[in-house]
C-alpha atoms as a PDB file:
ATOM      1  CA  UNK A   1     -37.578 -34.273 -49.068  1.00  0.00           C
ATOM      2  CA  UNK A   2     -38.503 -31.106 -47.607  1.00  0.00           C
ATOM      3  CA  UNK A   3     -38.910 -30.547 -43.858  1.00  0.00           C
ATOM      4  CA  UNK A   4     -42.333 -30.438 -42.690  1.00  0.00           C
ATOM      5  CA  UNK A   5     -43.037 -26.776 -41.425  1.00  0.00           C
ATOM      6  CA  UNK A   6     -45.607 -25.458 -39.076  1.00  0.00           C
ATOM      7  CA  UNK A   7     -45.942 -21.595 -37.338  1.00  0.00           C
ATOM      8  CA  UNK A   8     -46.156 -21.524 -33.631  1.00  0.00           C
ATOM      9  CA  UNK A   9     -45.764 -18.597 -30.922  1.00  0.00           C
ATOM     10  CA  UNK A  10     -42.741 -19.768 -28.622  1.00  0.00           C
ATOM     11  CA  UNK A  11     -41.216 -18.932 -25.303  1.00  0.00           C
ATOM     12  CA  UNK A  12     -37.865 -16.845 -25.744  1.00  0.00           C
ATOM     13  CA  UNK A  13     -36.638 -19.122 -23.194  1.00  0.00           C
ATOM     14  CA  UNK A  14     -37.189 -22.391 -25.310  1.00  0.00           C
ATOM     15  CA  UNK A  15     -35.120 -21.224 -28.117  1.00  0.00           C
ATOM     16  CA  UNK A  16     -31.371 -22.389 -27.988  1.00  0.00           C
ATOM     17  CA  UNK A  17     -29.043 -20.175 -29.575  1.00  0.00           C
ATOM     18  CA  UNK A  18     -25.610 -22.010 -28.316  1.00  0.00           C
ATOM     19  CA  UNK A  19     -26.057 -24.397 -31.445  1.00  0.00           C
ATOM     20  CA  UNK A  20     -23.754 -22.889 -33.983  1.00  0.00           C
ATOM     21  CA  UNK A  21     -26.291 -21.543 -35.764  1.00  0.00           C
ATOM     22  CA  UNK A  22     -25.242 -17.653 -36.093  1.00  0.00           C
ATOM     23  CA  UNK A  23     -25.041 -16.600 -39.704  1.00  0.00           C
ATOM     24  CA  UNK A  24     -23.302 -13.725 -38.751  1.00  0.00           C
ATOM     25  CA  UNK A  25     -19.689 -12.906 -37.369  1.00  0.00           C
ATOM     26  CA  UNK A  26     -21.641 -10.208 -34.693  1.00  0.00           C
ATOM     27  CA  UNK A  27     -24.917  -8.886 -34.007  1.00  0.00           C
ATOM     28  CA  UNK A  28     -25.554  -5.490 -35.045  1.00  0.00           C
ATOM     29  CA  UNK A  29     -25.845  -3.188 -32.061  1.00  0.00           C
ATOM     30  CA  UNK A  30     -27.596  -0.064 -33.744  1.00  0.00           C
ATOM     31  CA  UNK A  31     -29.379  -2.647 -35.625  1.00  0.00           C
ATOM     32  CA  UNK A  32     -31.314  -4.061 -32.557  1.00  0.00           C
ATOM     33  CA  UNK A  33     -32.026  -0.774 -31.261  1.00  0.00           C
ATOM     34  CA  UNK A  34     -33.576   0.213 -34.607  1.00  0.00           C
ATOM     35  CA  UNK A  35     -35.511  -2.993 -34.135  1.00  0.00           C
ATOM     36  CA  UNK A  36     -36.979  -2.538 -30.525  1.00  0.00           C
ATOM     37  CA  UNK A  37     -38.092   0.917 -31.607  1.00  0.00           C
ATOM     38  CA  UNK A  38     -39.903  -0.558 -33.917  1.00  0.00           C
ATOM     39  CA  UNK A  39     -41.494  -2.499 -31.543  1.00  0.00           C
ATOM     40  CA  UNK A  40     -42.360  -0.003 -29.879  1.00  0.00           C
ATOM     41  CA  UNK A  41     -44.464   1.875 -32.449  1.00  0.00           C
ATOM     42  CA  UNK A  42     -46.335  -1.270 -32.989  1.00  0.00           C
ATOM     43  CA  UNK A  43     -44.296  -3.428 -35.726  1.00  0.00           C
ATOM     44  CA  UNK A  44     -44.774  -6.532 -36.761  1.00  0.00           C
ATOM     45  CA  UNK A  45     -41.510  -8.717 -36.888  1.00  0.00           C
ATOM     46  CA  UNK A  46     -41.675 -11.566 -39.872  1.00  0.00           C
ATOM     47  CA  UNK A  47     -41.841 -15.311 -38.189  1.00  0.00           C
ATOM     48  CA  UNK A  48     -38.013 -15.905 -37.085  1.00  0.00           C
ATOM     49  CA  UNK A  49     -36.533 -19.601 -38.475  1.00  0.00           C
ATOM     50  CA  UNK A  50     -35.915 -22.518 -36.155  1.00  0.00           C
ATOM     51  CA  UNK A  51     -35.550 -26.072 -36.763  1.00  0.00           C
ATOM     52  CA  UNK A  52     -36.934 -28.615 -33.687  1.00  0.00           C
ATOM     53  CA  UNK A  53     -35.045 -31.874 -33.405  1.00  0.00           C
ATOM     54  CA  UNK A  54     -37.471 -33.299 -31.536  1.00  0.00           C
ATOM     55  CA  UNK A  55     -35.745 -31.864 -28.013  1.00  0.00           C
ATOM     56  CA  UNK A  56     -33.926 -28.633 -29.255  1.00  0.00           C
ATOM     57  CA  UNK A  57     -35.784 -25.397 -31.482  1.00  0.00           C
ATOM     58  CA  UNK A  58     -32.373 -24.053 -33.012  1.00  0.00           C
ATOM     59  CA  UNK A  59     -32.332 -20.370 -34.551  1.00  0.00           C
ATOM     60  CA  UNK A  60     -31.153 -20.354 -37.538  1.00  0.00           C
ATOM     61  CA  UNK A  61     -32.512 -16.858 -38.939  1.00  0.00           C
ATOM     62  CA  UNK A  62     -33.739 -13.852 -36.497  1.00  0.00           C
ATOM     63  CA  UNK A  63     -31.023 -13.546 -34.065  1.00  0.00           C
ATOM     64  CA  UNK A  64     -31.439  -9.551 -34.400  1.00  0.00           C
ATOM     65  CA  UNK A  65     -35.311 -10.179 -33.991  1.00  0.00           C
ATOM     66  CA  UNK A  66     -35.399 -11.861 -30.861  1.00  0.00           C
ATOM     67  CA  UNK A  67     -32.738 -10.312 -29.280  1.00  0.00           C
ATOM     68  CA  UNK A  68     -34.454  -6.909 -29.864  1.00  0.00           C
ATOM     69  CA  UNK A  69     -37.780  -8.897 -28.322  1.00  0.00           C
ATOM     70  CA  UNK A  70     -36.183  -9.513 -25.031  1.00  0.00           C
ATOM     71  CA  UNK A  71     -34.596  -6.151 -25.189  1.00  0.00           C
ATOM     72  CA  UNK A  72     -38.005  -4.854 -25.334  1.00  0.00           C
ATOM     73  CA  UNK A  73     -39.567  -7.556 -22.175  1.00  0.00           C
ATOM     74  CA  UNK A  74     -41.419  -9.244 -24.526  1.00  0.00           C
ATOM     75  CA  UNK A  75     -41.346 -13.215 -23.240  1.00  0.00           C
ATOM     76  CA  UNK A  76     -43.100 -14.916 -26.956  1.00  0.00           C
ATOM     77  CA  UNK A  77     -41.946 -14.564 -30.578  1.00  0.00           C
ATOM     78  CA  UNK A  78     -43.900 -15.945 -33.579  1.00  0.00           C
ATOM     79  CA  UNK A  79     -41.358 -18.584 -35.522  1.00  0.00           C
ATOM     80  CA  UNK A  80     -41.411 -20.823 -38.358  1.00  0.00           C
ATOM     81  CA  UNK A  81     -40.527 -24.465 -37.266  1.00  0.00           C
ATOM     82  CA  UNK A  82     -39.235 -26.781 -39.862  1.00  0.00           C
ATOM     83  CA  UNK A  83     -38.299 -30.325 -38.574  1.00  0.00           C
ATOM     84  CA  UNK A  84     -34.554 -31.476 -38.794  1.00  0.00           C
ATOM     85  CA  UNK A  85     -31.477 -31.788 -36.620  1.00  0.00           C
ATOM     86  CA  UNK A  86     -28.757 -29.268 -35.571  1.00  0.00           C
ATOM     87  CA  UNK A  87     -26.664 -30.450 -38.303  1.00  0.00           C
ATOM     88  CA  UNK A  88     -29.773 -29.097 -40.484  1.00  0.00           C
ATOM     89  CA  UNK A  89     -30.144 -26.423 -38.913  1.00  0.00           C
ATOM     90  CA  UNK A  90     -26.220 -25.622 -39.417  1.00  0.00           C
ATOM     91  CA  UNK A  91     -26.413 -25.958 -42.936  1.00  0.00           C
ATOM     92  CA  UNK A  92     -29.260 -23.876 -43.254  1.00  0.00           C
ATOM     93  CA  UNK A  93     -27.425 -20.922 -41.590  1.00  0.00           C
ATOM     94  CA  UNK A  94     -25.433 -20.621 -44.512  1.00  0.00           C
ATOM     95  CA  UNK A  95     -28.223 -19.341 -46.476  1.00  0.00           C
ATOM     96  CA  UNK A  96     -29.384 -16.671 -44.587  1.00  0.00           C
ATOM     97  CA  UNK A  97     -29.080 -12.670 -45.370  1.00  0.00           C
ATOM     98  CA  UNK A  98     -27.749 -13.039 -48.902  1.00  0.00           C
ATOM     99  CA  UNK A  99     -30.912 -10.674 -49.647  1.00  0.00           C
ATOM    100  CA  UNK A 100     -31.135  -9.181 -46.053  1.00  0.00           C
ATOM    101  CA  UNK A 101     -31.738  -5.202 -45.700  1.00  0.00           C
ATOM    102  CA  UNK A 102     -28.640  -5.553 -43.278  1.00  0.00           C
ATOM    103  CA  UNK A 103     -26.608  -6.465 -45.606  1.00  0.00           C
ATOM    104  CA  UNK A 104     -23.557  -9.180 -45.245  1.00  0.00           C
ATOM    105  CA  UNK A 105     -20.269  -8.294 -43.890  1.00  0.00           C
ATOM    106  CA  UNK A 106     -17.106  -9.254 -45.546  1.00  0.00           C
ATOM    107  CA  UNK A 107     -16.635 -11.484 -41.567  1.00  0.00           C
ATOM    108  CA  UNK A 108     -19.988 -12.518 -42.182  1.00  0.00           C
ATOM    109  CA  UNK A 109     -19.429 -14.365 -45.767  1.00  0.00           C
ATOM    110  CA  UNK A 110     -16.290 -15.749 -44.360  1.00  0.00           C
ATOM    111  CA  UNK A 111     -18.134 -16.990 -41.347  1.00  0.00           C
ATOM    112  CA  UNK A 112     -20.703 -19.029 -43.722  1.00  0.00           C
ATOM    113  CA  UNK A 113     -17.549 -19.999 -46.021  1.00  0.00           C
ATOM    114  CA  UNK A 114     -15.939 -21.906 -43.448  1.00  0.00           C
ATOM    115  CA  UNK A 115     -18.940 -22.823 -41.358  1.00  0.00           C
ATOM    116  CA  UNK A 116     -19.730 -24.883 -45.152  1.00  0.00           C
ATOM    117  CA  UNK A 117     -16.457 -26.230 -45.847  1.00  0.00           C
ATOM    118  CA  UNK A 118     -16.201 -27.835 -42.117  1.00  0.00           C
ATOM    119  CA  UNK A 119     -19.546 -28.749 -41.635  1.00  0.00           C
ATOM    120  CA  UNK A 120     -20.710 -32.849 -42.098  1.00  0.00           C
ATOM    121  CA  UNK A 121     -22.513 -31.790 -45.279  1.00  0.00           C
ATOM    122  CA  UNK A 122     -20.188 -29.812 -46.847  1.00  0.00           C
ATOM    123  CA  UNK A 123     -17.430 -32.491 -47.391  1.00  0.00           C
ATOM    124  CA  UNK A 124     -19.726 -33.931 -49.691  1.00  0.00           C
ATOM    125  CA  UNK A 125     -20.578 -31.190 -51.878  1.00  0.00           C
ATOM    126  CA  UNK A 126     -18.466 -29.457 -54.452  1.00  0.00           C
ATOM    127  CA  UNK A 127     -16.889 -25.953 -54.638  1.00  0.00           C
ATOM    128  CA  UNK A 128     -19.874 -24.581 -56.799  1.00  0.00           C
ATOM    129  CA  UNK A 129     -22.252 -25.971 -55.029  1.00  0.00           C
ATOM    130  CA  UNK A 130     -21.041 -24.761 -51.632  1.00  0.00           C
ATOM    131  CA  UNK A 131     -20.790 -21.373 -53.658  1.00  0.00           C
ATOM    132  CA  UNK A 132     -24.400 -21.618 -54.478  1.00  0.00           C
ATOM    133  CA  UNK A 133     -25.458 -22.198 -50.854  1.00  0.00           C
ATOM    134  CA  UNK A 134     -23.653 -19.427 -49.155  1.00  0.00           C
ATOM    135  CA  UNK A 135     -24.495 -17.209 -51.798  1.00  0.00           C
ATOM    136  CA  UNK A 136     -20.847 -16.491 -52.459  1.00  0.00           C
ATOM    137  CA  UNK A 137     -18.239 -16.563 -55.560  1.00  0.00           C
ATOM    138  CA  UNK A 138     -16.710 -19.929 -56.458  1.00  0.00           C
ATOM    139  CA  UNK A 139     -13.407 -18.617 -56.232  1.00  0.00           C
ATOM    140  CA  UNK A 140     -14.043 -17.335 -52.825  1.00  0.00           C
ATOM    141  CA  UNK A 141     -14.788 -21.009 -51.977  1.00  0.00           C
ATOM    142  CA  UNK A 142     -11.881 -22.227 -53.780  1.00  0.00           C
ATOM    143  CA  UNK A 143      -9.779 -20.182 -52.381  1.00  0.00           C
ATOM    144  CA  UNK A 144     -10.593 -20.606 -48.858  1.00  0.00           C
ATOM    145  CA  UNK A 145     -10.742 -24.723 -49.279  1.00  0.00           C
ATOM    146  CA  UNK A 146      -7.104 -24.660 -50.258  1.00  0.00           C
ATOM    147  CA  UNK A 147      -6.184 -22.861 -46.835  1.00  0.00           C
ATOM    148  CA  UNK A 148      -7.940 -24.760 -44.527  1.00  0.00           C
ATOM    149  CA  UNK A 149      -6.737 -27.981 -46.452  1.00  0.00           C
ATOM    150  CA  UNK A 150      -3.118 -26.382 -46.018  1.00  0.00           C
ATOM    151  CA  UNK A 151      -3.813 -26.180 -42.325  1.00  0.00           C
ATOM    152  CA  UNK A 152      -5.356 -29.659 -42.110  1.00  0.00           C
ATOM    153  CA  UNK A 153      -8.370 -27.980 -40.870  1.00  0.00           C
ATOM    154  CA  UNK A 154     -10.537 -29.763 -43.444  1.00  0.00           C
ATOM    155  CA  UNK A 155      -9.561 -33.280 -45.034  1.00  0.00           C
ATOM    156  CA  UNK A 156      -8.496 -33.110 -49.115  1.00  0.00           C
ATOM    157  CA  UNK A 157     -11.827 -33.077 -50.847  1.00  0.00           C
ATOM    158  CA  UNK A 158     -12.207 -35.750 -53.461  1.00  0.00           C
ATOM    159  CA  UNK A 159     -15.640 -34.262 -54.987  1.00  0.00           C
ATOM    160  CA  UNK A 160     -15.401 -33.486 -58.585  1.00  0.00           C
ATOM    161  CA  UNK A 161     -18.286 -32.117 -60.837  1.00  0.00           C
ATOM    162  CA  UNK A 162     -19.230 -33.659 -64.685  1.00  0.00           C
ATOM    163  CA  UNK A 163     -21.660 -31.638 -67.010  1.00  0.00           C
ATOM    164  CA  UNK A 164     -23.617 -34.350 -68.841  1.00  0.00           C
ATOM    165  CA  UNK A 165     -26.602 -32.914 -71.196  1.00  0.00           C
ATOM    166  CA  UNK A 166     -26.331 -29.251 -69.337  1.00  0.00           C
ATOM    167  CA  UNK A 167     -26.939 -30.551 -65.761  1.00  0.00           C
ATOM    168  CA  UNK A 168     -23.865 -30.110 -63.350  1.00  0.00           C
ATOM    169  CA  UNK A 169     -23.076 -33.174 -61.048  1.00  0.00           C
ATOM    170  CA  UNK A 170     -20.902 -33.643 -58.077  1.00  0.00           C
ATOM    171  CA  UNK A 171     -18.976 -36.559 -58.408  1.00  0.00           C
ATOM    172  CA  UNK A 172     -16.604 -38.404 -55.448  1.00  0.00           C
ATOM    173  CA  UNK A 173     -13.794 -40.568 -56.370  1.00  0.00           C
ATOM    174  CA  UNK A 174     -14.370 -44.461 -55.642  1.00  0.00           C
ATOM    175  CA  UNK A 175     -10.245 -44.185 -54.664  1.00  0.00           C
ATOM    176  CA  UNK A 176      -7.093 -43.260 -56.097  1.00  0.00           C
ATOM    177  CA  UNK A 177      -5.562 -41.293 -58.931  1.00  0.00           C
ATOM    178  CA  UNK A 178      -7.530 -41.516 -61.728  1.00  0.00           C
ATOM    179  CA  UNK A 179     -10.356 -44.074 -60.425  1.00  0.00           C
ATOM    180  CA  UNK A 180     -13.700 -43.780 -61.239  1.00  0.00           C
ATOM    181  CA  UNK A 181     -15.924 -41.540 -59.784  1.00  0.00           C
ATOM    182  CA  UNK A 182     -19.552 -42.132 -57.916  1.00  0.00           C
ATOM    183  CA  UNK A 183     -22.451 -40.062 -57.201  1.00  0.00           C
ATOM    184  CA  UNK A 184     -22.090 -38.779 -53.666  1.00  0.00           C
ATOM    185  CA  UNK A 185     -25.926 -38.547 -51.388  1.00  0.00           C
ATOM    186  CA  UNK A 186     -26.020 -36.694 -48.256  1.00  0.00           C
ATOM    187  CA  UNK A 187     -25.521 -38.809 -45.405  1.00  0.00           C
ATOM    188  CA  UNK A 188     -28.620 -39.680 -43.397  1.00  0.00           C
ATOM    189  CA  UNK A 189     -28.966 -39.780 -39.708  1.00  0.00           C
ATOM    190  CA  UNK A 190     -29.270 -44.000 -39.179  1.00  0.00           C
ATOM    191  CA  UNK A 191     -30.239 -46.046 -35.831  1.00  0.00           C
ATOM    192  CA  UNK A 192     -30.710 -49.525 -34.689  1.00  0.00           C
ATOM    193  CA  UNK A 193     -34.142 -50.804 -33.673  1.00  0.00           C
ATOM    194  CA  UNK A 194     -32.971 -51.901 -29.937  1.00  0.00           C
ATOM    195  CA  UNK A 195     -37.053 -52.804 -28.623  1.00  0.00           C
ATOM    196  CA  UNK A 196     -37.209 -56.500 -28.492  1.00  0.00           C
ATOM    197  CA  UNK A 197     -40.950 -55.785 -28.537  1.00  0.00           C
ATOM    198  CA  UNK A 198     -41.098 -55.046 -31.701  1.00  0.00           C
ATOM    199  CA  UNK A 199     -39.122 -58.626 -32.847  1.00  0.00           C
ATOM    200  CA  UNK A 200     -39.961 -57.751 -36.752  1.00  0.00           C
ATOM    201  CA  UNK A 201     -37.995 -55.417 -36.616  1.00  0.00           C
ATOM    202  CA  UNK A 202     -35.160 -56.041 -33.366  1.00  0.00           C
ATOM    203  CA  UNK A 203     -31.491 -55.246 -34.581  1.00  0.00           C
ATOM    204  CA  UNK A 204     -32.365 -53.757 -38.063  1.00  0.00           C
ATOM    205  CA  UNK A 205     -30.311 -50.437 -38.927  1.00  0.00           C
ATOM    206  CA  UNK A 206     -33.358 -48.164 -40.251  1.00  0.00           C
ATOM    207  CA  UNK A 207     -32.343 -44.376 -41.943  1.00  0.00           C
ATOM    208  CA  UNK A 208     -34.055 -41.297 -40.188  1.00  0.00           C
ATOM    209  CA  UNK A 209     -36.834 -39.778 -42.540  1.00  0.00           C
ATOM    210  CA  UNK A 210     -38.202 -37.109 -40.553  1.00  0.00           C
ATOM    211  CA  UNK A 211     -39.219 -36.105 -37.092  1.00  0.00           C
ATOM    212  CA  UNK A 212     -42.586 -36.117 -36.001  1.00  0.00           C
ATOM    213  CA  UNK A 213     -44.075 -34.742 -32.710  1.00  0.00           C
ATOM    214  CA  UNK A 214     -40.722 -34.724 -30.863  1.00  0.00           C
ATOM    215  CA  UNK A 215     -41.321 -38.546 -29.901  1.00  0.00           C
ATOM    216  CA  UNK A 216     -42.055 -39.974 -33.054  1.00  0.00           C
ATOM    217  CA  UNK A 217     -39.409 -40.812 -35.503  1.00  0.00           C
ATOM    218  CA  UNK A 218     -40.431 -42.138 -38.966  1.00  0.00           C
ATOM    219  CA  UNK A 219     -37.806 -44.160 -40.361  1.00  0.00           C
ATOM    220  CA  UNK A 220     -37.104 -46.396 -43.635  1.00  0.00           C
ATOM    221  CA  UNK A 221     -36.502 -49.866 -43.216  1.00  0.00           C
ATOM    222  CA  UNK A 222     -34.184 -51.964 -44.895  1.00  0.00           C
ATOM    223  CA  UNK A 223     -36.984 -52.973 -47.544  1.00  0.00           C
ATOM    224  CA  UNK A 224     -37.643 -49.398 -48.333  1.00  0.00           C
ATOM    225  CA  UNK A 225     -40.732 -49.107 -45.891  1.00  0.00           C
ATOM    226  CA  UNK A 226     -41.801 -46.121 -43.885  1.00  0.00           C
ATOM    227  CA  UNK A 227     -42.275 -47.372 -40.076  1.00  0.00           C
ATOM    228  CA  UNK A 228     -42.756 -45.083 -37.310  1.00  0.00           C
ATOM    229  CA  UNK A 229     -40.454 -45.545 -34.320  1.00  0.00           C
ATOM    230  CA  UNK A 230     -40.504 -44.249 -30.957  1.00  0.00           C
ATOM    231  CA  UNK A 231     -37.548 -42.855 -29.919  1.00  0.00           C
ATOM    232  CA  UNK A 232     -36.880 -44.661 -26.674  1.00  0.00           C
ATOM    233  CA  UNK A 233     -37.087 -47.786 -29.568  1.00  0.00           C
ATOM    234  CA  UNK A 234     -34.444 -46.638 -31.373  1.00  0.00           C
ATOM    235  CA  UNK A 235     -30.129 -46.790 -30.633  1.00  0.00           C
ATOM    236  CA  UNK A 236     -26.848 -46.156 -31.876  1.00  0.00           C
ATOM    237  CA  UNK A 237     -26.322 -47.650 -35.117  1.00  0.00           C
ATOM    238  CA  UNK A 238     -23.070 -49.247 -33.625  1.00  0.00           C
ATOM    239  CA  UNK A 239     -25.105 -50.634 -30.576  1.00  0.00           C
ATOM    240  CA  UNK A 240     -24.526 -53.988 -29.649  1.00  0.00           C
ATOM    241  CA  UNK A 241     -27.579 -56.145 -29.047  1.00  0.00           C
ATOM    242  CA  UNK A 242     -28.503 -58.982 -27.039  1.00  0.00           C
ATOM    243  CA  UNK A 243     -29.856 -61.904 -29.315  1.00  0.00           C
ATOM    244  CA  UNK A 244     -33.951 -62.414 -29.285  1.00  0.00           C
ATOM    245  CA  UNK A 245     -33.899 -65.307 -27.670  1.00  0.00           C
ATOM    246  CA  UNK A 246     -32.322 -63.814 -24.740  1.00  0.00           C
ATOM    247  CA  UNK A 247     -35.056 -61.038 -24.274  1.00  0.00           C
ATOM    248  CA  UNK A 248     -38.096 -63.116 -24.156  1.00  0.00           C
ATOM    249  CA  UNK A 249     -38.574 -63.916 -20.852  1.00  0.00           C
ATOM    250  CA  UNK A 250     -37.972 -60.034 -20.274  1.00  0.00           C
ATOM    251  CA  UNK A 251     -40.465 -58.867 -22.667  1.00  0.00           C
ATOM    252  CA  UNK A 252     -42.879 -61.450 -21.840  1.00  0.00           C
ATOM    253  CA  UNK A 253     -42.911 -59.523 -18.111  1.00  0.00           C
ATOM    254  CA  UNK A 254     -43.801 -56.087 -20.278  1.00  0.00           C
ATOM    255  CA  UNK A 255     -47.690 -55.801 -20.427  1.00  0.00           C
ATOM    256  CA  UNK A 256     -49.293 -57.075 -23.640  1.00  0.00           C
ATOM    257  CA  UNK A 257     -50.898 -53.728 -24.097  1.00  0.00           C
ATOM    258  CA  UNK A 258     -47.633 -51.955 -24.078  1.00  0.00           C
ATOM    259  CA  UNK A 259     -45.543 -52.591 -27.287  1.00  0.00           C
ATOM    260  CA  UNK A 260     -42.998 -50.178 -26.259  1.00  0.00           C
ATOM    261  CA  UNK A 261     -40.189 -50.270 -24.233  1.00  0.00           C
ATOM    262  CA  UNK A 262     -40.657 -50.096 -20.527  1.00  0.00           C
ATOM    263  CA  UNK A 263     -38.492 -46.930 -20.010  1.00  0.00           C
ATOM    264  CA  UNK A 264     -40.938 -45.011 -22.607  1.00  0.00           C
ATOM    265  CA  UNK A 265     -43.443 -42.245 -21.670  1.00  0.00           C
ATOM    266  CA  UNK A 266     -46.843 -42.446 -21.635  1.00  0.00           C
ATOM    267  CA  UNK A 267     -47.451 -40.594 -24.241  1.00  0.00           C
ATOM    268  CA  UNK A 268     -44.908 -42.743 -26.752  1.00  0.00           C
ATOM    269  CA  UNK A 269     -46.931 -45.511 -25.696  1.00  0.00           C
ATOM    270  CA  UNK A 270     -50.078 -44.063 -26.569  1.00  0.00           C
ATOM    271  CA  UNK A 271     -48.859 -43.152 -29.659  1.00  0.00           C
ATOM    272  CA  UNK A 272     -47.112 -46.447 -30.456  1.00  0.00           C
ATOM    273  CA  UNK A 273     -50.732 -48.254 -29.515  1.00  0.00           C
ATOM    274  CA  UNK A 274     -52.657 -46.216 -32.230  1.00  0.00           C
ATOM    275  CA  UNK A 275     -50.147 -46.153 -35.213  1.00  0.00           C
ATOM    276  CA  UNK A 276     -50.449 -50.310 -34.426  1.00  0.00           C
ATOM    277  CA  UNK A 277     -54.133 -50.450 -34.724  1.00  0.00           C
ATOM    278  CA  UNK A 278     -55.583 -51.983 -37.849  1.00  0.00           C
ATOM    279  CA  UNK A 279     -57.171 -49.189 -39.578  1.00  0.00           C
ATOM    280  CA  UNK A 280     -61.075 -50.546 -39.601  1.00  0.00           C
ATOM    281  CA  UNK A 281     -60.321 -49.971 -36.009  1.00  0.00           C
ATOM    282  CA  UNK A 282     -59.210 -46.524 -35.811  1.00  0.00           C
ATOM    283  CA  UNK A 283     -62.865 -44.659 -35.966  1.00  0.00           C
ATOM    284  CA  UNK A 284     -63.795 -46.562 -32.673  1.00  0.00           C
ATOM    285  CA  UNK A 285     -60.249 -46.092 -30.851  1.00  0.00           C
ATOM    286  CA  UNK A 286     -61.328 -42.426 -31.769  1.00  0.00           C
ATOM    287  CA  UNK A 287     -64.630 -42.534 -30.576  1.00  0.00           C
ATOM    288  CA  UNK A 288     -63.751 -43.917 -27.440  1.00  0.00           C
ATOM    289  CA  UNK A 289     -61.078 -41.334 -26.602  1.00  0.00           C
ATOM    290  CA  UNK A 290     -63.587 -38.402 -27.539  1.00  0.00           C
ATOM    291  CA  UNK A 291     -66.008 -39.860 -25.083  1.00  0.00           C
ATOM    292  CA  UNK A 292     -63.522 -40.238 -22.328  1.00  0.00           C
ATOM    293  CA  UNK A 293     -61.364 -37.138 -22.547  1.00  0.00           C
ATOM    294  CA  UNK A 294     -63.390 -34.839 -24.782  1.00  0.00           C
ATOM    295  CA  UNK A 295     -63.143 -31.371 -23.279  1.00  0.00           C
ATOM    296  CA  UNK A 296     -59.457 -32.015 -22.982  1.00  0.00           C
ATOM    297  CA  UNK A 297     -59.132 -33.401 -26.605  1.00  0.00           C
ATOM    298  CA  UNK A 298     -60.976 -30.885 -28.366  1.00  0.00           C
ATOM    299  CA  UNK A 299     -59.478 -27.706 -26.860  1.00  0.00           C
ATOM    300  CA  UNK A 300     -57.120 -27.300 -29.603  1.00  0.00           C
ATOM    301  CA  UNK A 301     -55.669 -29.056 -32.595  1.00  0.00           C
ATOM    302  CA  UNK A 302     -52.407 -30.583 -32.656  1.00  0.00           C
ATOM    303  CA  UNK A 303     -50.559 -30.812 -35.463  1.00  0.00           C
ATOM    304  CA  UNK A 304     -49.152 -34.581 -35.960  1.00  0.00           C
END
């Protein structure tokens, strides 16, 4: 699935850049002053690249951009937002100026190299793929898995690749010399549903989809349903819970109206009232919330 994307003018000061998200070894200091005389004559940058977690906008490509922006006292920068986690936005780092005008040092490449091979994702993915993402030689990769493997900085990589009918496929061994192998998926982000409110769906582990609005987390059930969860609803995967029967007397002390947790904000609450509503009721919830806080509604859209 690709992550939902939208363009927005940011604060520099709301953009974390602590997240292990450089691409490159060092920033370019003749490079940034090119950069903030172009700002000066009027340039346009492109959008820089950060992914929003909900809390967090990580950089992932622009570093050189907005550091030349608050070189030059300018406290906004146009970005592209794509939803996803740090871990995403990690990943995606590996990517970045294989086509740059500033071209790629040799510290650079071995920067995204090794970022891949010890990142979550990377364990899972084989040497040509990792190649393929980093925008690198296969070799290069191979090369530089055996030393870190050497040095026990990365664990012994059991993913193996089979060409069936042209198409290349990684491949992880179900255990042992010569076992047979399995597909290998990308691990997704899982939580436990820990409102009692919600008693449908109390204790079930659900798998992250996508982040919505910061708050809103849709998730897939166990039956292969899309539910959206707020995240004050949602815990550790490992959580243990109290059993139902335990929580009724304190849920029945939660308001009726409130089928959220009591520790939520007001606006989770909101938002967790409306995605319940049947939908023949949804045109008057609307109408009734134009005619009560219209001016303030209809200021400017918000993307959802």
């Amino acid at each position: 699935m690709q992550p939902e994307i939208s363009y927005i003018e940011i604060s520099i000061h709301d953009i974390r850049r602590d997240g292990g998200t450089q691409p490159r070894a060092e920033l370019d200091e003749n490079h940034i002053e090119d950069l903030v005389f172009a700002l000066t004559q009027g340039a346009m940058f492109d959008a820089i690249l950060l992914y929003f977690d909900g809390i967090n906008y990580w950089l992932t490509d622009g570093f050189h951009r907005l550091a030349a922006t608050i070189r030059r006292g300018i406290d906004k920068i146009k970005a592209e937002v794509r939803q996803g986690t740090q871990q995403d936005a990690q990943w995606h780092s590996f990517t970045v100026n294989q086509h740059h005008s500033l071209k790629r040092s040799n510290a650079d490449k071995q920067r995204a190299i090794i970022g891949a091979l010890k990142h979550p994702y990377g364990h899972l993915k084989s040497n040509k793929e990792i190649a393929r993402h980093c925008g690198v030689s296969e070799i290069s990769i191979k090369n530089w898995r055996q030393k870190l493997e050497d040095t026990n900085e990365i664990e012994k990589s059991d993913v193996k690749e089979v060409v069936r009918n042209g198409v290349t496929y990684p491949l992880r061994a179900a255990g042992g010399s010569g076992a047979a192998y399995k597909h290998v998926e990308q691990e997704k982000q899982r939580f436990k549903v820990t409102a009692p409110d919600i008693p449908e769906h109390y204790g079930q582990e659900v798998e992250l989809v996508e982040v919505k609005s910061g708050d809103l987390y849709q998730c897939k059930l166990p039956n292969g349903k899309i539910y959206p969860f707020a995240k004050s609803e949602l815990g550790d995967v490992n959580q243990a819970l109290p059993a139902q029967r335990e929580l009724v007397k304190a849920v029945e002390l939660v308001p009726a109206t409130i089928p959220l947790s009591v520790d939520a904000t007001g606006r989770q609450r909101l938002i967790s009232l409306i995605l319940r509503l049947p939908e023949d009721s949804l045109k008057r919830a609307e109408e009734l919330l134009i005619a009560e806080f219209g001016e303030m509604l209809l200021k400017e859209p918000i993307g959802i």
